[in-house]
C-alpha atoms as a PDB file:
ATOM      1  CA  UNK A   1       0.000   0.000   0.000  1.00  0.00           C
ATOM      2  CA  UNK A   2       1.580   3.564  -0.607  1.00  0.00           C
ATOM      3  CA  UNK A   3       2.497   5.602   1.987  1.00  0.00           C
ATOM      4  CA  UNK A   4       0.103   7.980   3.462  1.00  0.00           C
ATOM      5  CA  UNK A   5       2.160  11.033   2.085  1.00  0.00           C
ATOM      6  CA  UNK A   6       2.088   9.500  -1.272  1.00  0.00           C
ATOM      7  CA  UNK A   7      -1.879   8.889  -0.661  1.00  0.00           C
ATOM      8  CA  UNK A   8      -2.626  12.334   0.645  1.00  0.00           C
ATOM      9  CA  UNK A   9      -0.867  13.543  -2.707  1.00  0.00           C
ATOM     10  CA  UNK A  10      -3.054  11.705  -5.042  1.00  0.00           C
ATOM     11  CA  UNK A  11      -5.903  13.006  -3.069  1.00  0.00           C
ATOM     12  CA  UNK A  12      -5.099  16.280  -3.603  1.00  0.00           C
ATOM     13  CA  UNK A  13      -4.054  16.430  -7.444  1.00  0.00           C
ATOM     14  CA  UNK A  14      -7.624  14.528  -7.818  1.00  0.00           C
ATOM     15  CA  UNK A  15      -9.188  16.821  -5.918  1.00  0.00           C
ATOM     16  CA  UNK A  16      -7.492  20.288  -7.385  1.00  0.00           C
ATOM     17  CA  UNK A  17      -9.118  19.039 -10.909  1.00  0.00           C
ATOM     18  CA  UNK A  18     -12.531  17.840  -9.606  1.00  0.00           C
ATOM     19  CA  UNK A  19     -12.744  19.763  -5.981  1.00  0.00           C
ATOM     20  CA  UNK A  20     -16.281  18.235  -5.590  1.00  0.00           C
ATOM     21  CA  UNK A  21     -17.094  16.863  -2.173  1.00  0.00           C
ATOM     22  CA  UNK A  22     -18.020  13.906  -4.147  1.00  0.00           C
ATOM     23  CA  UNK A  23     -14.763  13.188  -6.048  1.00  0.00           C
ATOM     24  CA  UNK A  24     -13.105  13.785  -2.529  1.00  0.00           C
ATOM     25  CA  UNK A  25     -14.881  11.122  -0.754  1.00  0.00           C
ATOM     26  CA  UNK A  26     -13.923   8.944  -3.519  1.00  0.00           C
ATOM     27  CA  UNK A  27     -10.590   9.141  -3.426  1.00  0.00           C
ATOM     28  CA  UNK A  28     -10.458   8.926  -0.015  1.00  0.00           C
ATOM     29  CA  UNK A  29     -12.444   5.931   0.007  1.00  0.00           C
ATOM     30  CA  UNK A  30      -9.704   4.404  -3.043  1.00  0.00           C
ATOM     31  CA  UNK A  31      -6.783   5.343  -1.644  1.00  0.00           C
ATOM     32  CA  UNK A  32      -6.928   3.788   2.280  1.00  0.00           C
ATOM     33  CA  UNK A  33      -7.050   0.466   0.589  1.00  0.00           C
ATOM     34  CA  UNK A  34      -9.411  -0.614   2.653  1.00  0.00           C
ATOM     35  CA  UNK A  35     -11.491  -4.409   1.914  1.00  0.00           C
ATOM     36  CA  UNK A  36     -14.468  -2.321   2.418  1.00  0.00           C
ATOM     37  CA  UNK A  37     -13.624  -0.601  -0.569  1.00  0.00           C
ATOM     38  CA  UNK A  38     -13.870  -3.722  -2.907  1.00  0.00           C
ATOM     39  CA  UNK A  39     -17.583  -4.632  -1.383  1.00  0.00           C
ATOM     40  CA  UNK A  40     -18.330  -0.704  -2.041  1.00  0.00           C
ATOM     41  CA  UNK A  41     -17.828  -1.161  -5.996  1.00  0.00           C
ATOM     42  CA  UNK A  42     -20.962  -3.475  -6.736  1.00  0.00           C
ATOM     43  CA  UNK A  43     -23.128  -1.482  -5.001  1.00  0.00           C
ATOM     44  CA  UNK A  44     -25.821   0.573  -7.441  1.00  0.00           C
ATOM     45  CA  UNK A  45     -24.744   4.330  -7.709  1.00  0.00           C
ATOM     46  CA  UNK A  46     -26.799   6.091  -4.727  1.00  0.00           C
ATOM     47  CA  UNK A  47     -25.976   3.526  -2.351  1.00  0.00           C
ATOM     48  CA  UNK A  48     -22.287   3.424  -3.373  1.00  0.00           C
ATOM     49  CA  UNK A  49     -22.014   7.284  -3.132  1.00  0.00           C
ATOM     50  CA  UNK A  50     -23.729   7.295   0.819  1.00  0.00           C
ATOM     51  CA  UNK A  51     -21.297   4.151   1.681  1.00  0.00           C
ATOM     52  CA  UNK A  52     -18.070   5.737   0.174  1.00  0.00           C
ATOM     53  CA  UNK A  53     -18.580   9.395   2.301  1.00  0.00           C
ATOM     54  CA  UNK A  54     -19.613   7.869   5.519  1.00  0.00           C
ATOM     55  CA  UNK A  55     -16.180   5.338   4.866  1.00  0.00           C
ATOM     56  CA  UNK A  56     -14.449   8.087   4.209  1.00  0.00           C
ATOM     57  CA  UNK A  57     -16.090   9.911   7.327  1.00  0.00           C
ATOM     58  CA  UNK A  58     -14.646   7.102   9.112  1.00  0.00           C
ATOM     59  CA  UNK A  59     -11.491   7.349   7.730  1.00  0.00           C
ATOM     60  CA  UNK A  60     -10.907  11.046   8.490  1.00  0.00           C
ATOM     61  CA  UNK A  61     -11.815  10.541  12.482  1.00  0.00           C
ATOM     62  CA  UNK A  62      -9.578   7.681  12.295  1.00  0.00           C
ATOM     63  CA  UNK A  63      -6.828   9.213  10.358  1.00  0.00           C
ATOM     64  CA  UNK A  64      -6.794  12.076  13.335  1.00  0.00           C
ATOM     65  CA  UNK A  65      -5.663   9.528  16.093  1.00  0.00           C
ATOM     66  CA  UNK A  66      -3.389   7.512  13.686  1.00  0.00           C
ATOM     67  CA  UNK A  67      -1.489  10.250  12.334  1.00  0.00           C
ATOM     68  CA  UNK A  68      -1.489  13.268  14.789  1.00  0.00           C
ATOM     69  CA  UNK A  69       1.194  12.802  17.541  1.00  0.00           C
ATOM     70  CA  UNK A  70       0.792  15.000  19.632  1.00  0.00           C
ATOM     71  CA  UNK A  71      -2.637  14.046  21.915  1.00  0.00           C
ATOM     72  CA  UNK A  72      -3.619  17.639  22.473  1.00  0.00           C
ATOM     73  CA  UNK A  73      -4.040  18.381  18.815  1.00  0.00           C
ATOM     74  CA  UNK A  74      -5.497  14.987  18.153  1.00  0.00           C
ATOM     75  CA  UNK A  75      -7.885  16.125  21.007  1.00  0.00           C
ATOM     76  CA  UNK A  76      -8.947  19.622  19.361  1.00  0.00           C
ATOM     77  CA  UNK A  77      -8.972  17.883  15.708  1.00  0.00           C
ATOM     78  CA  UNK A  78     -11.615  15.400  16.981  1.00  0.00           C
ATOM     79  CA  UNK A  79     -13.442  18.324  19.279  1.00  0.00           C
ATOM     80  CA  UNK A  80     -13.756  20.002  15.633  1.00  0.00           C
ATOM     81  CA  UNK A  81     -15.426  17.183  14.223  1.00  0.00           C
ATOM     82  CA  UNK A  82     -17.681  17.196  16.807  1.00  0.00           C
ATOM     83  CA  UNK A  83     -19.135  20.527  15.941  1.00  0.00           C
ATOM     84  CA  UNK A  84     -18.532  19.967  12.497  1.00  0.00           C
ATOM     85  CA  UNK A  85     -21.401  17.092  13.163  1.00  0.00           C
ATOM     86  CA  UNK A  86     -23.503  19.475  14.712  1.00  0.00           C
ATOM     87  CA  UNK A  87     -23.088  22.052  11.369  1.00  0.00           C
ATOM     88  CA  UNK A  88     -23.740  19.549   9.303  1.00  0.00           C
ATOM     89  CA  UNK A  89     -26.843  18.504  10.850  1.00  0.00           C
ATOM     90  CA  UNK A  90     -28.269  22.418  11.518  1.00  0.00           C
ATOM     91  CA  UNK A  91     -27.648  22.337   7.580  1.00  0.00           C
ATOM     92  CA  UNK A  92     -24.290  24.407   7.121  1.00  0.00           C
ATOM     93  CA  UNK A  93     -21.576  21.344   6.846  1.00  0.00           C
ATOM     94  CA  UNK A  94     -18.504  22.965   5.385  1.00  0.00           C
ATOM     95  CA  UNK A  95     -16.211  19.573   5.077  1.00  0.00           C
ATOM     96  CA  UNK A  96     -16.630  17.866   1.636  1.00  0.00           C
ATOM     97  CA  UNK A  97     -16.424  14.428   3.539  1.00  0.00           C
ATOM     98  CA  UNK A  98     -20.238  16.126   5.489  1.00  0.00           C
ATOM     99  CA  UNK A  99     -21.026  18.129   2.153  1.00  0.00           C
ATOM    100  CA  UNK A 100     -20.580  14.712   0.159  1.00  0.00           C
ATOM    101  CA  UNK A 101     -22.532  12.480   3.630  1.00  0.00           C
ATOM    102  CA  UNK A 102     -25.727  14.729   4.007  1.00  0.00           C
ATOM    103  CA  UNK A 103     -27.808  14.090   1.276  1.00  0.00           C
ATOM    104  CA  UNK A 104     -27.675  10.825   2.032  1.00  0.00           C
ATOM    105  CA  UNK A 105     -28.445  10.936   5.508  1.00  0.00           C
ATOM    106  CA  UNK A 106     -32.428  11.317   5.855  1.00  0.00           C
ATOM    107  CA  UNK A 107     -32.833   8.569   3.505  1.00  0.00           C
ATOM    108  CA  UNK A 108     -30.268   5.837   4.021  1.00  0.00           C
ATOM    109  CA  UNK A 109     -31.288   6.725   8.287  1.00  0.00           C
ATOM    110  CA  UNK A 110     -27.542   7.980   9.054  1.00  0.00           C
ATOM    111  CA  UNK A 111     -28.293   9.841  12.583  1.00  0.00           C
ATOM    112  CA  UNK A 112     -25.982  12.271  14.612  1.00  0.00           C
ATOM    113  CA  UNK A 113     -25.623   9.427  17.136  1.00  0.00           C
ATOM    114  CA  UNK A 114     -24.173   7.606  15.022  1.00  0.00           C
ATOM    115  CA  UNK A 115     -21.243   9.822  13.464  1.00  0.00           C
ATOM    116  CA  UNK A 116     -20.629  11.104  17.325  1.00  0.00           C
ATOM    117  CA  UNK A 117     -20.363   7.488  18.568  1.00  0.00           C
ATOM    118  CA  UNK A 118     -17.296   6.842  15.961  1.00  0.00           C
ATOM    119  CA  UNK A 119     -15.787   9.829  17.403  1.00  0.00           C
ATOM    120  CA  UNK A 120     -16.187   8.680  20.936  1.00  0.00           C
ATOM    121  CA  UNK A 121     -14.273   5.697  19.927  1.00  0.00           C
ATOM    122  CA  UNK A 122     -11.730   7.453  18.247  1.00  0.00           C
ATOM    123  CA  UNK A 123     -11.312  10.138  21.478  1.00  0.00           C
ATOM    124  CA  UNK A 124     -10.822   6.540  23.650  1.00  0.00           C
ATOM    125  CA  UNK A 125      -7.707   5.922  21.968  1.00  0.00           C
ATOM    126  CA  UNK A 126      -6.517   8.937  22.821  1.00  0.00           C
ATOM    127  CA  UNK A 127      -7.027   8.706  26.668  1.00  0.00           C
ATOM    128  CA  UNK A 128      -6.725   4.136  27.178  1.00  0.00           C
ATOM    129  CA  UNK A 129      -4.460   1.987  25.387  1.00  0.00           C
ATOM    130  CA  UNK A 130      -5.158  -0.785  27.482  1.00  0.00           C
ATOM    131  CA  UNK A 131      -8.047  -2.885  28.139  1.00  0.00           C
ATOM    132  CA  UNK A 132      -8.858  -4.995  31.018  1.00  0.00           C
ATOM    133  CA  UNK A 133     -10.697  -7.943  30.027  1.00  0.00           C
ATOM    134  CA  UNK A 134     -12.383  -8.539  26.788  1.00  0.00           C
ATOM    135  CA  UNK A 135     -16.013  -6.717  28.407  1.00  0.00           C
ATOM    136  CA  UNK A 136     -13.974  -3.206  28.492  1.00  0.00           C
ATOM    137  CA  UNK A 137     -12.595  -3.719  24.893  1.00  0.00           C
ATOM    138  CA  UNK A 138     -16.126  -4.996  23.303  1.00  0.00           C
ATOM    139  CA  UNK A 139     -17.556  -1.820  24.650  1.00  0.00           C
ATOM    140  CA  UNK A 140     -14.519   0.194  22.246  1.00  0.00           C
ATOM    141  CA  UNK A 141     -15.373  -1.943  19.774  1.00  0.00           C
ATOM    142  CA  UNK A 142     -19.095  -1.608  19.901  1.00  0.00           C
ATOM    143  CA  UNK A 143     -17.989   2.517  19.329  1.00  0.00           C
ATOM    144  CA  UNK A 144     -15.611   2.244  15.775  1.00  0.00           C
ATOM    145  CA  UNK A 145     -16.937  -0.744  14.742  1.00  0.00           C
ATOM    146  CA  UNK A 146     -20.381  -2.247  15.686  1.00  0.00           C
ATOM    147  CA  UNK A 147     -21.820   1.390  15.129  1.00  0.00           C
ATOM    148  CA  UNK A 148     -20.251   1.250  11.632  1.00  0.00           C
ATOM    149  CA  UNK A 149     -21.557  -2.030  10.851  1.00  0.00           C
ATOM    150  CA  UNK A 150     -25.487  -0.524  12.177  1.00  0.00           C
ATOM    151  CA  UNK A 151     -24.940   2.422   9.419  1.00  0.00           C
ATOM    152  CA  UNK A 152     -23.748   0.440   6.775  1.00  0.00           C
ATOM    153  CA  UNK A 153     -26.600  -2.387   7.334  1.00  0.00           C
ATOM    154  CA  UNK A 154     -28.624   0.821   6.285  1.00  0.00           C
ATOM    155  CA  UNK A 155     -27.296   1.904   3.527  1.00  0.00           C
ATOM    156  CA  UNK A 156     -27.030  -1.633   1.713  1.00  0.00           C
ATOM    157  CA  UNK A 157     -30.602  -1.770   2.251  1.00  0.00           C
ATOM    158  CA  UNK A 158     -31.523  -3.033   5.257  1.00  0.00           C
ATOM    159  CA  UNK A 159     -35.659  -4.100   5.721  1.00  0.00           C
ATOM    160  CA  UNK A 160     -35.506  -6.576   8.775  1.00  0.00           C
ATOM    161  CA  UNK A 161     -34.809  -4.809  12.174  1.00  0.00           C
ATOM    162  CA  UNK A 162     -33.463  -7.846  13.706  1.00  0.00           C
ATOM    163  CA  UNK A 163     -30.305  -6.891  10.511  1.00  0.00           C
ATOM    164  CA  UNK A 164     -28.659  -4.681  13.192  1.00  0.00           C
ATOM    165  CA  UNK A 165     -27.581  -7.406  15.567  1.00  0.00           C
ATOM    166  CA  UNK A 166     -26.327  -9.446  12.503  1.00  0.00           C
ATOM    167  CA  UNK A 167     -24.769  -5.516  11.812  1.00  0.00           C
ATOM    168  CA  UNK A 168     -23.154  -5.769  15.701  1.00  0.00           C
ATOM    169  CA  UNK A 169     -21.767  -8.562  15.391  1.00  0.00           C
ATOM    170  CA  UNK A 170     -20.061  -8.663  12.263  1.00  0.00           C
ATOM    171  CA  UNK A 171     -18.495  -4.930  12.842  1.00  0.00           C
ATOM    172  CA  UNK A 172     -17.021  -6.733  16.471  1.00  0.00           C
ATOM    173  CA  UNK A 173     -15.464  -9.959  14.338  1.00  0.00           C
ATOM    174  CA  UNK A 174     -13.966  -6.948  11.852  1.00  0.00           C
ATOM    175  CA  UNK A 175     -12.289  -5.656  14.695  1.00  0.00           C
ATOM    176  CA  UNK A 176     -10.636  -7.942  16.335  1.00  0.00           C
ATOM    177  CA  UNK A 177      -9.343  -9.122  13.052  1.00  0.00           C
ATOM    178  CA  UNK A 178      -8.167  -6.108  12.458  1.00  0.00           C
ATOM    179  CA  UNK A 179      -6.681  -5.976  16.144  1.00  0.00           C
ATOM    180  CA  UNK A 180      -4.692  -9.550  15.049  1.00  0.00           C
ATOM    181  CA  UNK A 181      -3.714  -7.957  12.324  1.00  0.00           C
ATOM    182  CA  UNK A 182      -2.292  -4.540  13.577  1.00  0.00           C
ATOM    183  CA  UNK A 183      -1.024  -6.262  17.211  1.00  0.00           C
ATOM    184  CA  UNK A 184       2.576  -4.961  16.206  1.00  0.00           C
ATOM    185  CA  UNK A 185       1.876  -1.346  14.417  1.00  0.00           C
ATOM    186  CA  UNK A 186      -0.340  -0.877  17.577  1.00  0.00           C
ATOM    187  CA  UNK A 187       2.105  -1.154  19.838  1.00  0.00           C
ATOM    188  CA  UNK A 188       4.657   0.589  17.711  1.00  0.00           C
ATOM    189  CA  UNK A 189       2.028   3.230  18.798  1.00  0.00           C
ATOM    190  CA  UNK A 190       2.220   2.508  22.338  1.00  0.00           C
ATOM    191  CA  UNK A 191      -1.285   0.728  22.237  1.00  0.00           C
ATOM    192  CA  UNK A 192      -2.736  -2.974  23.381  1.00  0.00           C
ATOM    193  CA  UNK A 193      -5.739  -4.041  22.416  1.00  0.00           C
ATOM    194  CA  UNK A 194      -5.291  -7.251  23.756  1.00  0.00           C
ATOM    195  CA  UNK A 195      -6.741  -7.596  27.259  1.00  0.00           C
ATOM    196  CA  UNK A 196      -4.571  -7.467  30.134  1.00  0.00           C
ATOM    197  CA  UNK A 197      -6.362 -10.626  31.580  1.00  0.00           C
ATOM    198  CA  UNK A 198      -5.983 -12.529  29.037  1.00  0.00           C
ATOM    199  CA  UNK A 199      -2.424 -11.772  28.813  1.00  0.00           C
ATOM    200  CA  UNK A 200      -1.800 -13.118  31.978  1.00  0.00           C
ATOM    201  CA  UNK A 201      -3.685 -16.058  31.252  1.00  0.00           C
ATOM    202  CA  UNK A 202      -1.252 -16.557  28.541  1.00  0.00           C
ATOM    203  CA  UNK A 203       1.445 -15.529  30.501  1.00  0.00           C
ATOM    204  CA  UNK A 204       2.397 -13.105  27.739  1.00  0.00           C
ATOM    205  CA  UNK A 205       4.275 -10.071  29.181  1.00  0.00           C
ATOM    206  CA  UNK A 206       2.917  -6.272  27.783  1.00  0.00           C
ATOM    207  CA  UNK A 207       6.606  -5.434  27.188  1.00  0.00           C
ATOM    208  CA  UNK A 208       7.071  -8.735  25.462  1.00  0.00           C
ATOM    209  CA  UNK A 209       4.504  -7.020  23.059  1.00  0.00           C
ATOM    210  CA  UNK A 210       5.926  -3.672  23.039  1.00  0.00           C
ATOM    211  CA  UNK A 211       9.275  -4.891  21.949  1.00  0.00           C
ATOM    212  CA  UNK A 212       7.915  -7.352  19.250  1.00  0.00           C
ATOM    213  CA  UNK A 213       9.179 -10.283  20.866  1.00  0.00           C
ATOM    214  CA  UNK A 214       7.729 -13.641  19.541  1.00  0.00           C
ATOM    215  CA  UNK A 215       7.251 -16.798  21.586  1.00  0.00           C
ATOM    216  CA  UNK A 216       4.673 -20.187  21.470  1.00  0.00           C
ATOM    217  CA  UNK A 217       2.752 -18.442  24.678  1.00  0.00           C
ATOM    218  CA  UNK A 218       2.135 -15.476  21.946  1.00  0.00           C
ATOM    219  CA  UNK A 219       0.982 -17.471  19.377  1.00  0.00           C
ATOM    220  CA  UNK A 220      -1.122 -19.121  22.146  1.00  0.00           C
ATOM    221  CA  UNK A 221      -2.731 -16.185  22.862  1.00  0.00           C
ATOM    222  CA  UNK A 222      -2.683 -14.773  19.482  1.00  0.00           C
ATOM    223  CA  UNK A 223      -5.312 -18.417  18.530  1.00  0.00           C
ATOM    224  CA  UNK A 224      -7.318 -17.519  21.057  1.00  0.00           C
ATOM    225  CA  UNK A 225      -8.341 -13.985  19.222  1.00  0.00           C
ATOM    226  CA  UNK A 226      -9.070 -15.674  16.908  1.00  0.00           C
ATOM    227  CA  UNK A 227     -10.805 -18.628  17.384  1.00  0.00           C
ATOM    228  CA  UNK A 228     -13.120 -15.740  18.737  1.00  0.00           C
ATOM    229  CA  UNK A 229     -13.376 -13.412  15.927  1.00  0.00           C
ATOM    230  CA  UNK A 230     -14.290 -17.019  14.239  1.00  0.00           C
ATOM    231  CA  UNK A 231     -16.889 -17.712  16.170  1.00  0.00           C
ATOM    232  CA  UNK A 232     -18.305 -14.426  16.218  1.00  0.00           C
ATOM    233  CA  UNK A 233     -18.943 -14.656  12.074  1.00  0.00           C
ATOM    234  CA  UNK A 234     -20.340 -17.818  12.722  1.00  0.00           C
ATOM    235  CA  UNK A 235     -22.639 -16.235  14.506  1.00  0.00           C
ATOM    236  CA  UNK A 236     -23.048 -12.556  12.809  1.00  0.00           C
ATOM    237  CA  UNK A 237     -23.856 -15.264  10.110  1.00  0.00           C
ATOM    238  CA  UNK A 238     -26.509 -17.289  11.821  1.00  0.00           C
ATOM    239  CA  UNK A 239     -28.329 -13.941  13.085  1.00  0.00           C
ATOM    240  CA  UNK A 240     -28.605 -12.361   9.224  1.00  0.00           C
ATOM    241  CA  UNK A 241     -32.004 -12.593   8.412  1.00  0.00           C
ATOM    242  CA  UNK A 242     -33.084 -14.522   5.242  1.00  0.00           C
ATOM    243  CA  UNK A 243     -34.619 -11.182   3.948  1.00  0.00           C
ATOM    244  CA  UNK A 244     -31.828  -9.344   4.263  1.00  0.00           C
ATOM    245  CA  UNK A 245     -29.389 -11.936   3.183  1.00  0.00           C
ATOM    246  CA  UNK A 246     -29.570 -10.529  -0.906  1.00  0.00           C
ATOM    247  CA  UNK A 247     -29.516  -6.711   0.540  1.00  0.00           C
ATOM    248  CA  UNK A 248     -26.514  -7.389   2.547  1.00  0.00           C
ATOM    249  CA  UNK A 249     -24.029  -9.298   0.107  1.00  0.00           C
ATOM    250  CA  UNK A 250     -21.463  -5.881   0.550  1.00  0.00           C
ATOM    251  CA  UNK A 251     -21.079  -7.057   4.533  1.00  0.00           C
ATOM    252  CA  UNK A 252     -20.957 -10.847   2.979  1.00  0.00           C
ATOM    253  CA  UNK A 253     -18.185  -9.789   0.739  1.00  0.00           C
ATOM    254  CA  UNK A 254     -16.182  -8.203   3.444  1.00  0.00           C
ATOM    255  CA  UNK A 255     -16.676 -11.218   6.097  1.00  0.00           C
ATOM    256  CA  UNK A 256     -14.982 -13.213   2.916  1.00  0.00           C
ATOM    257  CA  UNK A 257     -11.865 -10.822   2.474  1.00  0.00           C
ATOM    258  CA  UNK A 258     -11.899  -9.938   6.297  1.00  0.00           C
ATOM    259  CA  UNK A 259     -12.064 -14.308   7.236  1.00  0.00           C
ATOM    260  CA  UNK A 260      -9.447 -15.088   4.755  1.00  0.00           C
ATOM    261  CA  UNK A 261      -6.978 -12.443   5.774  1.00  0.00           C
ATOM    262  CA  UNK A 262      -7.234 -14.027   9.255  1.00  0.00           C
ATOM    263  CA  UNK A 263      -6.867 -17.544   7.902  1.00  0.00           C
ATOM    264  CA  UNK A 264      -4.131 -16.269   6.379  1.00  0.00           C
ATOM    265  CA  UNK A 265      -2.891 -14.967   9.564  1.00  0.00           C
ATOM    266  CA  UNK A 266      -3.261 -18.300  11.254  1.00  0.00           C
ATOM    267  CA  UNK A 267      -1.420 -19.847   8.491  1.00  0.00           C
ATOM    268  CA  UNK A 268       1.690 -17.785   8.970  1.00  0.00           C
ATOM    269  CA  UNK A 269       1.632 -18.791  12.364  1.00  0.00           C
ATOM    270  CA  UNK A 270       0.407 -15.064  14.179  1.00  0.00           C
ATOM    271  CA  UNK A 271       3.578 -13.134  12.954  1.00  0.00           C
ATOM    272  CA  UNK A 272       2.220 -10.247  13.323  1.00  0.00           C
ATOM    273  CA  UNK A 273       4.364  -8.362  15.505  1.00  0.00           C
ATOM    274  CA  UNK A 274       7.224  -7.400  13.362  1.00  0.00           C
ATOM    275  CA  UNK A 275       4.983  -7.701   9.663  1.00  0.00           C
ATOM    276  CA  UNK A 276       1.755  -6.547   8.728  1.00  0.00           C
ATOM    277  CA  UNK A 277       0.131  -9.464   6.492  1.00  0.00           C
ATOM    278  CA  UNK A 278      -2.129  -8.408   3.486  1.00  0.00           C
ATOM    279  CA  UNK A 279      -4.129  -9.664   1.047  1.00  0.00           C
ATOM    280  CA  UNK A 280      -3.423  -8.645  -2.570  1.00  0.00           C
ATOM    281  CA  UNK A 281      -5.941  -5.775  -4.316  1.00  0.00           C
ATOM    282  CA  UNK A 282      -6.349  -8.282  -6.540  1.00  0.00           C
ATOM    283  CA  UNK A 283      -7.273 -11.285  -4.151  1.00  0.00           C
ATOM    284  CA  UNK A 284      -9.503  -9.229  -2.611  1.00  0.00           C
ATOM    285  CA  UNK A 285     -11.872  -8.397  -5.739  1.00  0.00           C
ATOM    286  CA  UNK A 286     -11.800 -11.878  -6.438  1.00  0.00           C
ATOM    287  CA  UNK A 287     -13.370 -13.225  -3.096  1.00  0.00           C
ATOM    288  CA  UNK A 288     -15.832 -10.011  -3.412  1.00  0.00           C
ATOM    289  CA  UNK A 289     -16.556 -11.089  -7.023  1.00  0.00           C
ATOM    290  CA  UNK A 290     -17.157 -14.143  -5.675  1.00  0.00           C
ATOM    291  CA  UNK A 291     -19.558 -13.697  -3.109  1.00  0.00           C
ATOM    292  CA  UNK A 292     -21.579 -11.166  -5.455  1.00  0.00           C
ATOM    293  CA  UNK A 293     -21.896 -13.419  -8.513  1.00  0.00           C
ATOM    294  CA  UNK A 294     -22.185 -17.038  -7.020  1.00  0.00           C
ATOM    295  CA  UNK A 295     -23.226 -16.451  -3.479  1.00  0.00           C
ATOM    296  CA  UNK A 296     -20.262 -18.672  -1.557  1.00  0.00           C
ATOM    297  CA  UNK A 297     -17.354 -17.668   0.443  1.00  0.00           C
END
């Protein structure tokens, strides 16, 4: 993936030809190279243009406590946002990531709440990069993910209410797979998302972590995560309604991408504390491809 400075450029030479709010979401969206992305491109047009600005709503929150070092700044940059919300919502948004979001908002059912809640996860990482047990870290999760799995549930076209649990669920296995994933980056960052008692079960040390020191109690540990993001798509699967099953293939075609790349994971034996382990662009349309046109992971 290219480097965010490299990214950010691209951005803006798109941008300075088309400065629509639109075209800005979009590259946004393109350029984080995000699996959600590839779900995002079989989606019919007005449903594809709500999904890419609230991604790339998510993105810019996100992008705030990834990039900005210092916390205070990180702080005020998220406090923005905040009111930006608010604007956007009186009718006067004046980002092109809200000026690109609102029109979709009313109809697709994208609240306040729900753009405020993301933040609220984001401004956690800012103040706890450790968690407890696996209760304190759900409830993070339930913030940056589970709430982006209830919006997006809308915006494929969601009809049966019991969708949002199915919604939950799947946003919570996203996570931790993405948690697996990122265990070394994280703590390059100074941050755990493991929790601390199951750690000690493990008898894995935090500075272990922190230094990127790999041992059989890690990879222990690290199977553990994961049998549990496993079993939570087994059962985000189970809970999908049969109505909503055609209206939610995008979330299908992500559990696909996002369950391979932990397979994958598994397979190189939870090195993931010294290497960050991808799928390929092109791996990933194929499994979304997939899933779209014949139905199967």
């Amino acid at each position: 993936m290219p480097s965010r400075s490299r990214q950010d450029a691209t951005i803006a030479r798109v941008t300075s030809a088309d400065p629509s709010p639109q075209a800005y979401v979009q590259q946004k969206a393109a350029a984080s190279g995000s699996s959600f992305y590839y779900a995002f491109l079989f989606l019919p047009p007005p449903r594809r243009a709500a999904i890419t600005a609230f991604y790339a709503f998510c993105r810019e929150v996100d992008d705030v406590v990834d990039e900005v070092s210092d916390p205070g700044v990180a702080a005020t940059k998220l406090a923005w946002w905040q009111s930006e919300v608010g604007r956007a919502y009186a009718g006067q948004p004046t980002h092109p990531v809200m000026q690109a979001l609102m029109p979709h908002a009313a109809e697709f059912g994208i609240e306040a709440r729900h753009l405020l809640d993301i933040i609220a996860g984001c401004q956690m990482d800012l103040s706890q990069t450790r968690y407890l047990d696996f209760a304190a870290l759900e409830k993070y999760c339930h913030l940056v993910a589970g709430v982006v799995g209830e919006v997006s549930a809308r915006i494929f076209g969601q009809n049966d209410p019991k969708t949002t649990e199915y919604a939950h669920k799947l946003g919570l296995a996203f996570q931790l797979t993405n948690i697996t994933r990122d265990v070394g980056e994280d703590a390059r960052r100074g941050r755990i998302y493991l929790p601390l008692d199951e750690l000690q079960r493990f008898d894995v040390k935090a500075h272990e972590i922190l230094k990127g020191t790999y041992s059989e109690r890690f990879e222990r540990l690290m199977q553990f995560q994961a049998d549990r993001a496993h079993r939570l798509y087994d059962e985000a699967l189970a809970a999908l309604p049969t109505a909503d099953r055609r209206s939610q293939k995008p979330g299908l075609m992500m559990t696909s991408i996002y369950r391979t790349l932990l397979r994958e994971i598994e397979r190189d034996g939870f090195h993931v504390l010294n290497q960050r382990i991808a799928l390929t662009p092109l791996r990933k349309l194929w499994l979304a491809w997939k899933m779209q046109a014949l139905g199967r992971f």
